[in-house]
PDB file of N, CA and C in Angstrom:
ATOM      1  N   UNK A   1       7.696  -7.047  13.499  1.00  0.00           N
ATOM      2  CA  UNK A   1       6.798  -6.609  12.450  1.00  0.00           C
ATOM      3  C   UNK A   1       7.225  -7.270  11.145  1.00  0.00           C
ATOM      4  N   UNK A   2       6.063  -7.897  10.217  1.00  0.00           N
ATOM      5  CA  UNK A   2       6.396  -8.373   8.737  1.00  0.00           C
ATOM      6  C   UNK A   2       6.004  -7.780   8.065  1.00  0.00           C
ATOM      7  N   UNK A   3       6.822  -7.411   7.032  1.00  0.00           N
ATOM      8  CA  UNK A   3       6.211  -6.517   5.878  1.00  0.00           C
ATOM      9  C   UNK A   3       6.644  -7.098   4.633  1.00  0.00           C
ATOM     10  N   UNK A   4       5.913  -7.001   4.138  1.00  0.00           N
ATOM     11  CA  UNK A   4       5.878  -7.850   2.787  1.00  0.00           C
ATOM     12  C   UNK A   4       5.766  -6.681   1.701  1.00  0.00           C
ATOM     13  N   UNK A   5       6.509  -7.039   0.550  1.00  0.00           N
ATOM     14  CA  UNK A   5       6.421  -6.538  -1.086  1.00  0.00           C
ATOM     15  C   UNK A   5       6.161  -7.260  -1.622  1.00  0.00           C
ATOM     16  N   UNK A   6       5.139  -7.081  -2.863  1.00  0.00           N
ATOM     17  CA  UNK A   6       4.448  -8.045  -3.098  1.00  0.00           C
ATOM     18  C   UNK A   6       4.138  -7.082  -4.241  1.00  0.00           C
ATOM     19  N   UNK A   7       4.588  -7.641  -6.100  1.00  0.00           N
ATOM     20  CA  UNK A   7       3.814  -6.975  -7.462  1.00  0.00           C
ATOM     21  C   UNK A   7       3.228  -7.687  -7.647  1.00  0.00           C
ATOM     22  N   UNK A   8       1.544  -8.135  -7.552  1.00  0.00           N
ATOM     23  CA  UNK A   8       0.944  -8.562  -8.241  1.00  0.00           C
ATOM     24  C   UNK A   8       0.505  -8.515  -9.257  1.00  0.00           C
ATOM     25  N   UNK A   9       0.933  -7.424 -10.215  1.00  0.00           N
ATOM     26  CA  UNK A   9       0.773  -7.626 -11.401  1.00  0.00           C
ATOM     27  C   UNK A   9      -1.004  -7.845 -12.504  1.00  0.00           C
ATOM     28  N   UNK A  10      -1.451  -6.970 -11.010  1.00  0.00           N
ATOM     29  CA  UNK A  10      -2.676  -6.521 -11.042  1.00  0.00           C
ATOM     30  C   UNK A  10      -3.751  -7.677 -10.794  1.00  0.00           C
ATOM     31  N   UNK A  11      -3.922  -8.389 -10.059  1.00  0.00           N
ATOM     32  CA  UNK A  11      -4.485  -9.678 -10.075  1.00  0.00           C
ATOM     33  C   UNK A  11      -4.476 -10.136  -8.174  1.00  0.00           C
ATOM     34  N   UNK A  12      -4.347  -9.102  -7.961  1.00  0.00           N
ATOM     35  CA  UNK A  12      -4.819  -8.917  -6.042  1.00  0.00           C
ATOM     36  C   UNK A  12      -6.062  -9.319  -5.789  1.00  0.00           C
ATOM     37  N   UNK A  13      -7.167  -9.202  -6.245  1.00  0.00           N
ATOM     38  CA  UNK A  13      -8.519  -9.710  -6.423  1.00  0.00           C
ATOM     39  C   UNK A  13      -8.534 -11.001  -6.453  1.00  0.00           C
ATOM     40  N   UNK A  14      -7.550 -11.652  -6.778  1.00  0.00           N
ATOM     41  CA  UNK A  14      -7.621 -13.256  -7.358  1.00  0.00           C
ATOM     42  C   UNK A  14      -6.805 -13.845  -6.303  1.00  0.00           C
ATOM     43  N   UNK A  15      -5.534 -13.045  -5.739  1.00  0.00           N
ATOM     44  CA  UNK A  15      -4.482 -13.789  -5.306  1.00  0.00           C
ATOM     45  C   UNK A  15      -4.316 -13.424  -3.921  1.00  0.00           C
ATOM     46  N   UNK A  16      -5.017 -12.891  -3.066  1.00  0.00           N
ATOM     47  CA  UNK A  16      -5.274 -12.140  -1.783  1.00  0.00           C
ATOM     48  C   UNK A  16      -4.766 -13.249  -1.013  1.00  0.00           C
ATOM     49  N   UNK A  17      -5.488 -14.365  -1.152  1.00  0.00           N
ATOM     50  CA  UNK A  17      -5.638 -15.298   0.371  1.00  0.00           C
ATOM     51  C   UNK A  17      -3.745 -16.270  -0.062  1.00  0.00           C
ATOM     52  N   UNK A  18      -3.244 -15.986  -0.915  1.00  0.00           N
ATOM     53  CA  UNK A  18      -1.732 -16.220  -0.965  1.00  0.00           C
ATOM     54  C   UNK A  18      -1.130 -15.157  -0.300  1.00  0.00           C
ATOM     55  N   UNK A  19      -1.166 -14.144  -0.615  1.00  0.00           N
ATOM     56  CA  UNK A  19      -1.143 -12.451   0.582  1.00  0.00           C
ATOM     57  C   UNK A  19      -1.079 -13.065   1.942  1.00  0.00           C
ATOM     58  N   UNK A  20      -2.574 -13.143   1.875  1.00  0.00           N
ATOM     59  CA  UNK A  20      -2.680 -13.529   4.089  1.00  0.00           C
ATOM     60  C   UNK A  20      -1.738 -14.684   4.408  1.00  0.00           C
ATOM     61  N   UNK A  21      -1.682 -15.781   3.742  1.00  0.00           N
ATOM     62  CA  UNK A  21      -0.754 -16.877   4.435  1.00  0.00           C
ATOM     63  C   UNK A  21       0.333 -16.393   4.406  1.00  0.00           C
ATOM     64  N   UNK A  22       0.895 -15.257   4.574  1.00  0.00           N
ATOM     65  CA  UNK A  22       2.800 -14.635   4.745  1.00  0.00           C
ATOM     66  C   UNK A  22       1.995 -14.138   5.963  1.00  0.00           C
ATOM     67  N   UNK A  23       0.828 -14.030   6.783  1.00  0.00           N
ATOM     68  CA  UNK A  23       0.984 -13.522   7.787  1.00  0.00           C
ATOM     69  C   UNK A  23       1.497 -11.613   8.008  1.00  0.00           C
ATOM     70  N   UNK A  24       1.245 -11.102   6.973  1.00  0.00           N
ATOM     71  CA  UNK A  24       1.726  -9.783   6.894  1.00  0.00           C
ATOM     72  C   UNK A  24       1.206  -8.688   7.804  1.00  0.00           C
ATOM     73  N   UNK A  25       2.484  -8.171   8.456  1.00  0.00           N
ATOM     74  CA  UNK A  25       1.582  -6.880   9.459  1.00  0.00           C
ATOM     75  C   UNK A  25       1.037  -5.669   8.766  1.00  0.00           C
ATOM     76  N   UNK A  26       1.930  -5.255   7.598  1.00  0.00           N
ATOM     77  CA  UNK A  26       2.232  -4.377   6.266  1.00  0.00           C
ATOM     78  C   UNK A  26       2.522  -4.991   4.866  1.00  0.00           C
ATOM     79  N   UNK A  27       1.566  -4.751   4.392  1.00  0.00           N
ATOM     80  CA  UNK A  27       2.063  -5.342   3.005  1.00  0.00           C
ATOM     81  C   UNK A  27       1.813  -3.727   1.978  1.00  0.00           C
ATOM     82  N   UNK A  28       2.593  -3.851   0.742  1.00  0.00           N
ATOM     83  CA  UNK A  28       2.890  -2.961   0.132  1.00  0.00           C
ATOM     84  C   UNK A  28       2.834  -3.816  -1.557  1.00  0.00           C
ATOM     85  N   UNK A  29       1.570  -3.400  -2.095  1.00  0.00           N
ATOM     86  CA  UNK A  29       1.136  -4.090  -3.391  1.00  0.00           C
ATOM     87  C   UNK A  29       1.341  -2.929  -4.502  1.00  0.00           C
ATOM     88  N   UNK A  30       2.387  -2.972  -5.388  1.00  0.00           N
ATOM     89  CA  UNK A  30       2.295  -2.277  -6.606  1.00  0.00           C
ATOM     90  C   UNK A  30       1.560  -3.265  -7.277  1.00  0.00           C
ATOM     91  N   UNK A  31       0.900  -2.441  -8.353  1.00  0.00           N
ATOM     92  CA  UNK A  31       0.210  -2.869  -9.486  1.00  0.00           C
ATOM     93  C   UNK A  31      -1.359  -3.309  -9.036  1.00  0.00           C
ATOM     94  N   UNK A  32      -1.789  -3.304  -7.881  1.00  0.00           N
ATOM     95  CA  UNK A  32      -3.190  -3.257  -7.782  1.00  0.00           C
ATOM     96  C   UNK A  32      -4.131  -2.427  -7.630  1.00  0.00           C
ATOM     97  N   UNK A  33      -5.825  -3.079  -7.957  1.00  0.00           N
ATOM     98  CA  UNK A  33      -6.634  -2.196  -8.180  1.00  0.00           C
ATOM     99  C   UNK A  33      -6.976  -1.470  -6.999  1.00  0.00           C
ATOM    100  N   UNK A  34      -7.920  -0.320  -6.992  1.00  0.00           N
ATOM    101  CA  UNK A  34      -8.644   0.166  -5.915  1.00  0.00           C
ATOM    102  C   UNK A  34      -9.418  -0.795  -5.534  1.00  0.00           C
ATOM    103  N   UNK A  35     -10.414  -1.450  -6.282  1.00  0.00           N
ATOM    104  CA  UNK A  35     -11.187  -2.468  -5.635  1.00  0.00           C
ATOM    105  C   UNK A  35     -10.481  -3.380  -5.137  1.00  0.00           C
ATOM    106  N   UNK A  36      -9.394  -4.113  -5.748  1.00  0.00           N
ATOM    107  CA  UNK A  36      -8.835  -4.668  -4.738  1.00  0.00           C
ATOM    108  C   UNK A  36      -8.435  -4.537  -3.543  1.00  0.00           C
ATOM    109  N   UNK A  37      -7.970  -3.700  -3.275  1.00  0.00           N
ATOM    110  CA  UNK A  37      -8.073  -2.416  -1.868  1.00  0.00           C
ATOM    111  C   UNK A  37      -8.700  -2.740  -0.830  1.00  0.00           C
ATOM    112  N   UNK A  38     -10.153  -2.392  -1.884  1.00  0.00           N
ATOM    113  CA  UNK A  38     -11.637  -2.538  -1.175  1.00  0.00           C
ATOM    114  C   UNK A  38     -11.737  -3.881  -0.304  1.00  0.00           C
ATOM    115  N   UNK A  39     -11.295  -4.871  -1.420  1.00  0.00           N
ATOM    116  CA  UNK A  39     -11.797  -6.205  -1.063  1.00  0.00           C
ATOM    117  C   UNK A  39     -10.777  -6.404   0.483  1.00  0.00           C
ATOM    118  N   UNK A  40      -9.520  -6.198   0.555  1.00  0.00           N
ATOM    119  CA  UNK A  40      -8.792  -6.519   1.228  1.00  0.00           C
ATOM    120  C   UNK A  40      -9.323  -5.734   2.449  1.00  0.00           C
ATOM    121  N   UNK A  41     -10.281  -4.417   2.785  1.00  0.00           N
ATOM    122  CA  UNK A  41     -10.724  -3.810   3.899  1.00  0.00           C
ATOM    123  C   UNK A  41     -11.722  -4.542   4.046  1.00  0.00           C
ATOM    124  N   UNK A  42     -12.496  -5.753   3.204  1.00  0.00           N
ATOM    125  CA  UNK A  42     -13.996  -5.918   4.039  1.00  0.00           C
ATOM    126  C   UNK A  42     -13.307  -7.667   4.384  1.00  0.00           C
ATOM    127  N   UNK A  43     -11.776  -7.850   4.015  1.00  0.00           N
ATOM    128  CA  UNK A  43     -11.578  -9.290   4.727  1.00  0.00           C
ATOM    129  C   UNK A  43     -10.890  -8.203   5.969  1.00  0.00           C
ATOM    130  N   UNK A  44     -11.144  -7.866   6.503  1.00  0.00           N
ATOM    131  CA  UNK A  44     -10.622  -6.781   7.490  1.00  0.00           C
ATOM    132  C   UNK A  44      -9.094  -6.259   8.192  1.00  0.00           C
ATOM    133  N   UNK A  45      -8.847  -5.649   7.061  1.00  0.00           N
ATOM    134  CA  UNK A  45      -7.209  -5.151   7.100  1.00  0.00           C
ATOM    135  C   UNK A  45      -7.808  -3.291   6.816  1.00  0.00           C
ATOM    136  N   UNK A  46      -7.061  -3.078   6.981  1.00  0.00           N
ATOM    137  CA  UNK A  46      -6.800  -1.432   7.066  1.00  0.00           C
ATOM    138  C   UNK A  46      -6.101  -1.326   5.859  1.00  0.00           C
ATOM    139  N   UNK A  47      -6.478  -0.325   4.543  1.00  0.00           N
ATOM    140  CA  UNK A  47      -6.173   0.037   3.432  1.00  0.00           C
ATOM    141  C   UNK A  47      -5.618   1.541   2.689  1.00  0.00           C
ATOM    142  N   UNK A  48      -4.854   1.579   2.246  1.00  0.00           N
ATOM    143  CA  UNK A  48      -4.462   3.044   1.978  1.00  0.00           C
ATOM    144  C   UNK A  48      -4.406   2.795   0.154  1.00  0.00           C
ATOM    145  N   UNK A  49      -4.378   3.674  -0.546  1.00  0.00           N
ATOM    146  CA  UNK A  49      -4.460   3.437  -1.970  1.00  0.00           C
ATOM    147  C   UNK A  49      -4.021   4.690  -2.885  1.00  0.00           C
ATOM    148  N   UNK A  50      -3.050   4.627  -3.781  1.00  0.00           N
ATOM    149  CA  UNK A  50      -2.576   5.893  -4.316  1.00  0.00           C
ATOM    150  C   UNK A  50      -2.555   5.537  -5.749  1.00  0.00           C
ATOM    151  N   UNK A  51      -3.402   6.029  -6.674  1.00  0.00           N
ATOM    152  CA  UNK A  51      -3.118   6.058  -8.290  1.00  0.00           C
ATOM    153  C   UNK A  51      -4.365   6.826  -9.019  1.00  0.00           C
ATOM    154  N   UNK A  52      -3.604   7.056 -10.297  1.00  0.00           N
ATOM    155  CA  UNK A  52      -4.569   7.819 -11.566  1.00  0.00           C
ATOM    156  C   UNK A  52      -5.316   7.151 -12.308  1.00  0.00           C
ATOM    157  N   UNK A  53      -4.808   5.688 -12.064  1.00  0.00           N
ATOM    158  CA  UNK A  53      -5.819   4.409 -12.839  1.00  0.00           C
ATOM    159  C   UNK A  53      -6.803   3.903 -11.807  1.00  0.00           C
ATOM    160  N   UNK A  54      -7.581   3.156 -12.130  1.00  0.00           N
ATOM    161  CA  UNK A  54      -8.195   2.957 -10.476  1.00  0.00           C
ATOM    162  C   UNK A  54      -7.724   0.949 -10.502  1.00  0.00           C
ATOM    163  N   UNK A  55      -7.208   1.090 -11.718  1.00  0.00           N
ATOM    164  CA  UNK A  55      -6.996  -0.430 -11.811  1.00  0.00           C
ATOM    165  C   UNK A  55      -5.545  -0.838 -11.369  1.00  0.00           C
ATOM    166  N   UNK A  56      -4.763   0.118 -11.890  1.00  0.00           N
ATOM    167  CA  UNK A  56      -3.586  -0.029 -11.128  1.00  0.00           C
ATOM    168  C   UNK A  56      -2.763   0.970 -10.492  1.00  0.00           C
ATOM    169  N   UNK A  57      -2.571   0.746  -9.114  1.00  0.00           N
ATOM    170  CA  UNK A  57      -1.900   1.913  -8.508  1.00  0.00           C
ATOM    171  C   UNK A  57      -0.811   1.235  -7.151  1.00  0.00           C
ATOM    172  N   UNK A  58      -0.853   1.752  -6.415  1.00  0.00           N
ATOM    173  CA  UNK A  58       0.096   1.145  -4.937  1.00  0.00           C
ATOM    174  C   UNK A  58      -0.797   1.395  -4.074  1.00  0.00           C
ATOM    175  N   UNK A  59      -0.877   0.273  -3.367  1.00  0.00           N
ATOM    176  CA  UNK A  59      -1.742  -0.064  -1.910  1.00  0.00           C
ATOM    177  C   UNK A  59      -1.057  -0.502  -1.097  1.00  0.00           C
ATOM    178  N   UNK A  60      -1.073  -0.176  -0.012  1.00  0.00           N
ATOM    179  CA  UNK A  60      -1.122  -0.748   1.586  1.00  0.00           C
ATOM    180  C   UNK A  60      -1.832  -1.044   2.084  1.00  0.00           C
ATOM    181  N   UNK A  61      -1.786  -2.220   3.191  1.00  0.00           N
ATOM    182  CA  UNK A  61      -2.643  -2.597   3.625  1.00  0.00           C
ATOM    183  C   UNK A  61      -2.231  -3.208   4.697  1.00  0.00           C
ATOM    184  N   UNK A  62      -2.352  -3.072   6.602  1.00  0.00           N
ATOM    185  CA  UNK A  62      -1.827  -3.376   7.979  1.00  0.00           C
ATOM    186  C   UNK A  62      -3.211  -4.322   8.290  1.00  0.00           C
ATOM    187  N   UNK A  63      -2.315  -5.387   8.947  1.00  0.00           N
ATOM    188  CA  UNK A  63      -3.251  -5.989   9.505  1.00  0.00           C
ATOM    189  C   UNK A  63      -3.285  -5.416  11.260  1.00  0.00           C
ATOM    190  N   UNK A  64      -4.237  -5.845  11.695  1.00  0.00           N
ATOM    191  CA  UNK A  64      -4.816  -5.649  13.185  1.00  0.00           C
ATOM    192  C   UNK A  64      -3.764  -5.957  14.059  1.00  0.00           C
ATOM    193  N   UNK A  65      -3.358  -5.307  15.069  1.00  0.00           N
ATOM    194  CA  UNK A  65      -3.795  -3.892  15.363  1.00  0.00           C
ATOM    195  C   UNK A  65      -3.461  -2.594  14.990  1.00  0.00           C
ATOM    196  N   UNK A  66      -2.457  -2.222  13.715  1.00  0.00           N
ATOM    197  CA  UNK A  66      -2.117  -1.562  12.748  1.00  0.00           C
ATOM    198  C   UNK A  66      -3.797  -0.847  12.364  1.00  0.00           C
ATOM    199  N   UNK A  67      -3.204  -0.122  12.071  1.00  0.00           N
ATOM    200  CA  UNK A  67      -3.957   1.882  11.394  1.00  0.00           C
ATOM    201  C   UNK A  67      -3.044   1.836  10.484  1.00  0.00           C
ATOM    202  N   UNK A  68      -4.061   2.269   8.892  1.00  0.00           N
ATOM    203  CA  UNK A  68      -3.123   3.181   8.042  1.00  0.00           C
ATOM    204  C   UNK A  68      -3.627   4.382   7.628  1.00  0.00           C
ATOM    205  N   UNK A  69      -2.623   5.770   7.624  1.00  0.00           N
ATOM    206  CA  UNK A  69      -3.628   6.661   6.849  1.00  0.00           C
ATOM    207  C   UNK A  69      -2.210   7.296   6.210  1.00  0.00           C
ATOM    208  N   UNK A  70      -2.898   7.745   5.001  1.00  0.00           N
ATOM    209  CA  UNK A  70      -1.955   8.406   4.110  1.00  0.00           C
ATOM    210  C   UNK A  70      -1.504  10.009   4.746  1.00  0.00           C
ATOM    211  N   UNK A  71      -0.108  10.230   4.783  1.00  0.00           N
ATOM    212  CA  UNK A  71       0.416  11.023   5.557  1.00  0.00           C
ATOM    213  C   UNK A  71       0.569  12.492   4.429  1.00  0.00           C
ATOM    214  N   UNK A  72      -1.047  13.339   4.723  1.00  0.00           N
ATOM    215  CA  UNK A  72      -1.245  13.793   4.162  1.00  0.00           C
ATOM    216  C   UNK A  72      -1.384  15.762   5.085  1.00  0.00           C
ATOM    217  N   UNK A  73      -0.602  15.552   6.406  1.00  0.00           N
ATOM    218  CA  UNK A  73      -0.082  16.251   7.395  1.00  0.00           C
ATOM    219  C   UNK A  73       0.973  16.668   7.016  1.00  0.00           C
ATOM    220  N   UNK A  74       1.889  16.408   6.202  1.00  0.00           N
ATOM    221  CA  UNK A  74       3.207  16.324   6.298  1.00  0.00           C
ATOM    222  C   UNK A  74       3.771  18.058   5.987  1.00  0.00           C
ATOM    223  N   UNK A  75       4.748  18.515   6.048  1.00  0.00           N
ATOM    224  CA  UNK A  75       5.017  19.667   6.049  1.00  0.00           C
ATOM    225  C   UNK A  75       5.124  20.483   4.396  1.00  0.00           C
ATOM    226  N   UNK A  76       5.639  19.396   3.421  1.00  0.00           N
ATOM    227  CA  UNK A  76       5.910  19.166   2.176  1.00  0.00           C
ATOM    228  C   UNK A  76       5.352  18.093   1.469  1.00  0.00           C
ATOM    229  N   UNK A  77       4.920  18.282   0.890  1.00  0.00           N
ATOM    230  CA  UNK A  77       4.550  17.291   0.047  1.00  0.00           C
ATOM    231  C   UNK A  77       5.301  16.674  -0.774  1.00  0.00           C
ATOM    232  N   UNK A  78       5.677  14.937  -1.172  1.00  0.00           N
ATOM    233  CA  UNK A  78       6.568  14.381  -2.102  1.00  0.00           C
ATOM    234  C   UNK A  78       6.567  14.619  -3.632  1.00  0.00           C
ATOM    235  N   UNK A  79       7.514  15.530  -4.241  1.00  0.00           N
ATOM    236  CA  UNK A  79       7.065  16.300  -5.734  1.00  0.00           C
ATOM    237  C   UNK A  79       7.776  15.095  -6.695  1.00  0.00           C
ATOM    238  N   UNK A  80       7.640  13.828  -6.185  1.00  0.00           N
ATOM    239  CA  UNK A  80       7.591  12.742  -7.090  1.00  0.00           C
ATOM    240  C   UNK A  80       5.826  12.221  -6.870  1.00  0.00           C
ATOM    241  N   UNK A  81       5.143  11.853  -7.666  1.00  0.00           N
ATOM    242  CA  UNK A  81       3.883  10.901  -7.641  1.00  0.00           C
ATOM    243  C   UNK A  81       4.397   9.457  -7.522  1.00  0.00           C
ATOM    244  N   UNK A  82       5.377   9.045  -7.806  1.00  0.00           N
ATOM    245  CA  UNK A  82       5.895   7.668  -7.136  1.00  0.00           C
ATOM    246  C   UNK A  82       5.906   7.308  -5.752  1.00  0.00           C
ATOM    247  N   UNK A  83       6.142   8.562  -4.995  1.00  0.00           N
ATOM    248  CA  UNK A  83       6.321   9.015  -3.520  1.00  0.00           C
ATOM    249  C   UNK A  83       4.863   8.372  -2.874  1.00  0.00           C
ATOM    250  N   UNK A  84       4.300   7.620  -1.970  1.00  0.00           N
ATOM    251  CA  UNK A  84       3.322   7.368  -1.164  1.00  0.00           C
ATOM    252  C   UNK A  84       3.862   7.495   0.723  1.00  0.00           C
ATOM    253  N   UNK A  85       3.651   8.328   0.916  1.00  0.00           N
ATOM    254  CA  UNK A  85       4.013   8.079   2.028  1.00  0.00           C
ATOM    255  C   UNK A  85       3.231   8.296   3.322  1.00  0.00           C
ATOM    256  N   UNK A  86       3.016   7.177   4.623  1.00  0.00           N
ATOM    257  CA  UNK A  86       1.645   6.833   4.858  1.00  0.00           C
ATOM    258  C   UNK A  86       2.410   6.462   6.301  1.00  0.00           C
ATOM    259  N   UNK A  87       1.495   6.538   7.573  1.00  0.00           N
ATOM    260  CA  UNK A  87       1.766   6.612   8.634  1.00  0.00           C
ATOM    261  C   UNK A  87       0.779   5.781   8.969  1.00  0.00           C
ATOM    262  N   UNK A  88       1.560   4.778  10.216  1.00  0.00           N
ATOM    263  CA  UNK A  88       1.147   3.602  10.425  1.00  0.00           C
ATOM    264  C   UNK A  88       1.514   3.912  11.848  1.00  0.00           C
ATOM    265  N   UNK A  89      -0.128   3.588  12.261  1.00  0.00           N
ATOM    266  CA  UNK A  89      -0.044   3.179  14.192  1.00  0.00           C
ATOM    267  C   UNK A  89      -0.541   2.224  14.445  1.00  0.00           C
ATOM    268  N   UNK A  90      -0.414   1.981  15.657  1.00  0.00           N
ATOM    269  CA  UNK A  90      -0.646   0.834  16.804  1.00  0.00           C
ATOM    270  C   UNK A  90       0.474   0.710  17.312  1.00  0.00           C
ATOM    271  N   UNK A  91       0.817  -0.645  18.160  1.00  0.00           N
ATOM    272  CA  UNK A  91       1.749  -1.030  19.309  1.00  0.00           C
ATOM    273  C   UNK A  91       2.850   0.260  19.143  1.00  0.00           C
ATOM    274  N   UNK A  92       3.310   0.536  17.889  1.00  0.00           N
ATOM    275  CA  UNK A  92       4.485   1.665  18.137  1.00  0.00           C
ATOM    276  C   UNK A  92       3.765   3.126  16.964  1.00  0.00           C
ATOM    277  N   UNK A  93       4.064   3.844  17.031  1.00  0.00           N
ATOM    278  CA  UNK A  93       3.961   4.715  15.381  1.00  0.00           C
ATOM    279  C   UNK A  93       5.185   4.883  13.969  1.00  0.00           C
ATOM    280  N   UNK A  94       4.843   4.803  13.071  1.00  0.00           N
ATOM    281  CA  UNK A  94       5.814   4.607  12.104  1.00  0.00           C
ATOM    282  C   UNK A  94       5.623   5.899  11.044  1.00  0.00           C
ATOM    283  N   UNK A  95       6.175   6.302  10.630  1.00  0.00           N
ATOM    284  CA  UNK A  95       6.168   7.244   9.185  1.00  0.00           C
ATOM    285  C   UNK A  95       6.795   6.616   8.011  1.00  0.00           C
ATOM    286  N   UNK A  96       6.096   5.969   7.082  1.00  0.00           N
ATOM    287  CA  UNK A  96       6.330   5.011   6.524  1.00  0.00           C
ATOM    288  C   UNK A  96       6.601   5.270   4.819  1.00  0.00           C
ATOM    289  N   UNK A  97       7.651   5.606   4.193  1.00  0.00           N
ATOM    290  CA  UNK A  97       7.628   6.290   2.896  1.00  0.00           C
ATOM    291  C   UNK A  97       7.894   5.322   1.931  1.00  0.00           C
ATOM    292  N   UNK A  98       7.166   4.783   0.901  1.00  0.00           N
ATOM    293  CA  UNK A  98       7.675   3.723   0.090  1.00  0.00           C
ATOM    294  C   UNK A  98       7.602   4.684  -1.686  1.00  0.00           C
ATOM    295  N   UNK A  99       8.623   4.029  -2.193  1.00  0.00           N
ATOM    296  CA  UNK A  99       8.849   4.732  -3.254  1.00  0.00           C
ATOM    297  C   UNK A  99       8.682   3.778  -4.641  1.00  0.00           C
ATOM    298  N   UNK A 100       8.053   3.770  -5.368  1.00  0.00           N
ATOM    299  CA  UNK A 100       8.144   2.679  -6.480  1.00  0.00           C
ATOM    300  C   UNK A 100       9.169   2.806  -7.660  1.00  0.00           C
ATOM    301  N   UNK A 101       9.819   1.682  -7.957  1.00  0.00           N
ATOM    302  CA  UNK A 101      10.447   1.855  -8.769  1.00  0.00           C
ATOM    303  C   UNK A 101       9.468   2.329 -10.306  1.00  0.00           C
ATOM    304  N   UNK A 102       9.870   2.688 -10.999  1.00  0.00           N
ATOM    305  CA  UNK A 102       9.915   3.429 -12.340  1.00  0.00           C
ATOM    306  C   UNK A 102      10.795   3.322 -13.655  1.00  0.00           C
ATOM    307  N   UNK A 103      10.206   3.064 -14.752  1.00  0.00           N
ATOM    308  CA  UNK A 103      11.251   2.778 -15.704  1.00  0.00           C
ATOM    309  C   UNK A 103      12.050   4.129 -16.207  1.00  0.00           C
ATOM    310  N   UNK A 104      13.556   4.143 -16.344  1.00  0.00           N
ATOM    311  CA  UNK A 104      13.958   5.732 -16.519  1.00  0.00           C
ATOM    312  C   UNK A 104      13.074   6.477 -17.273  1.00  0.00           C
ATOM    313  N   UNK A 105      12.225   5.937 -18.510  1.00  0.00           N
ATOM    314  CA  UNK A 105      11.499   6.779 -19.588  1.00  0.00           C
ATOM    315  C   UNK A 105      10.739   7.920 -18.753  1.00  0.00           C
ATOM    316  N   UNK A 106      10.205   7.474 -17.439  1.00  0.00           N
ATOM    317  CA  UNK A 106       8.816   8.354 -16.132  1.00  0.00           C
ATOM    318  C   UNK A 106       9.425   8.633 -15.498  1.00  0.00           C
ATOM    319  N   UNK A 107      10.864   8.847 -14.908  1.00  0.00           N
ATOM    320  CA  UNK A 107      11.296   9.621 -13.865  1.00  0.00           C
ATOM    321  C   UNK A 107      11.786  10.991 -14.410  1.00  0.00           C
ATOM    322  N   UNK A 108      11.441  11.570 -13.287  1.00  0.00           N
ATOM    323  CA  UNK A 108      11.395  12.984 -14.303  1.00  0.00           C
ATOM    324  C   UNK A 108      12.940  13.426 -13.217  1.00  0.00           C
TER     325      UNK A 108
END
């Protein structure tokens, strides 16, 4: 499995098809939009999306034969909003928690 980190720096809309040539099974984009999101589900990847901006937030996104859905089952909920944590199937299942870094000023 490849998983890629990747800040685009909000500019996923523009820079996607540099994205696909890493071949990514999972990629994990801070700083992009929801529409970007979007765009990346109708080149056909599976999308998950977490933020209060719609312009910039943290996305995932599995390519085929990968499922993503935000792991919103969970027993507790993560009482950080940095916290995304998102469960990924196909060939195996994963529980997948990614945490974004934060400048000390927002960590509470």
């Amino acid at each position: 499995m490849r998983i890629v980190v990747w800040n685009c720096r909000m500019a996923l809309a523009k820079k996607r098809d540099l994205l696909y040539e890493l071949l990514p099974d999972v990629a994990v984009i801070p700083e992009c939009s929801r529409d970007a999101m979007t765009a990346c589900r109708s080149d056909g990847f599976d999308t998950c999306w977490w933020g209060e901006n719609r312009h910039k937030g943290l996305g995932i996104l599995v390519a085929k034969p990968w499922s993503i859905e935000a792991a919103a089952k969970l027993r507790r909920r993560p009482s950080q909003k940095w916290v995304a944590p998102a469960c990924i199937r196909g060939p195996a299942e994963l529980l997948i928690t990614f945490c974004v870094g934060v400048p000390r000023r927002y960590a509470a």
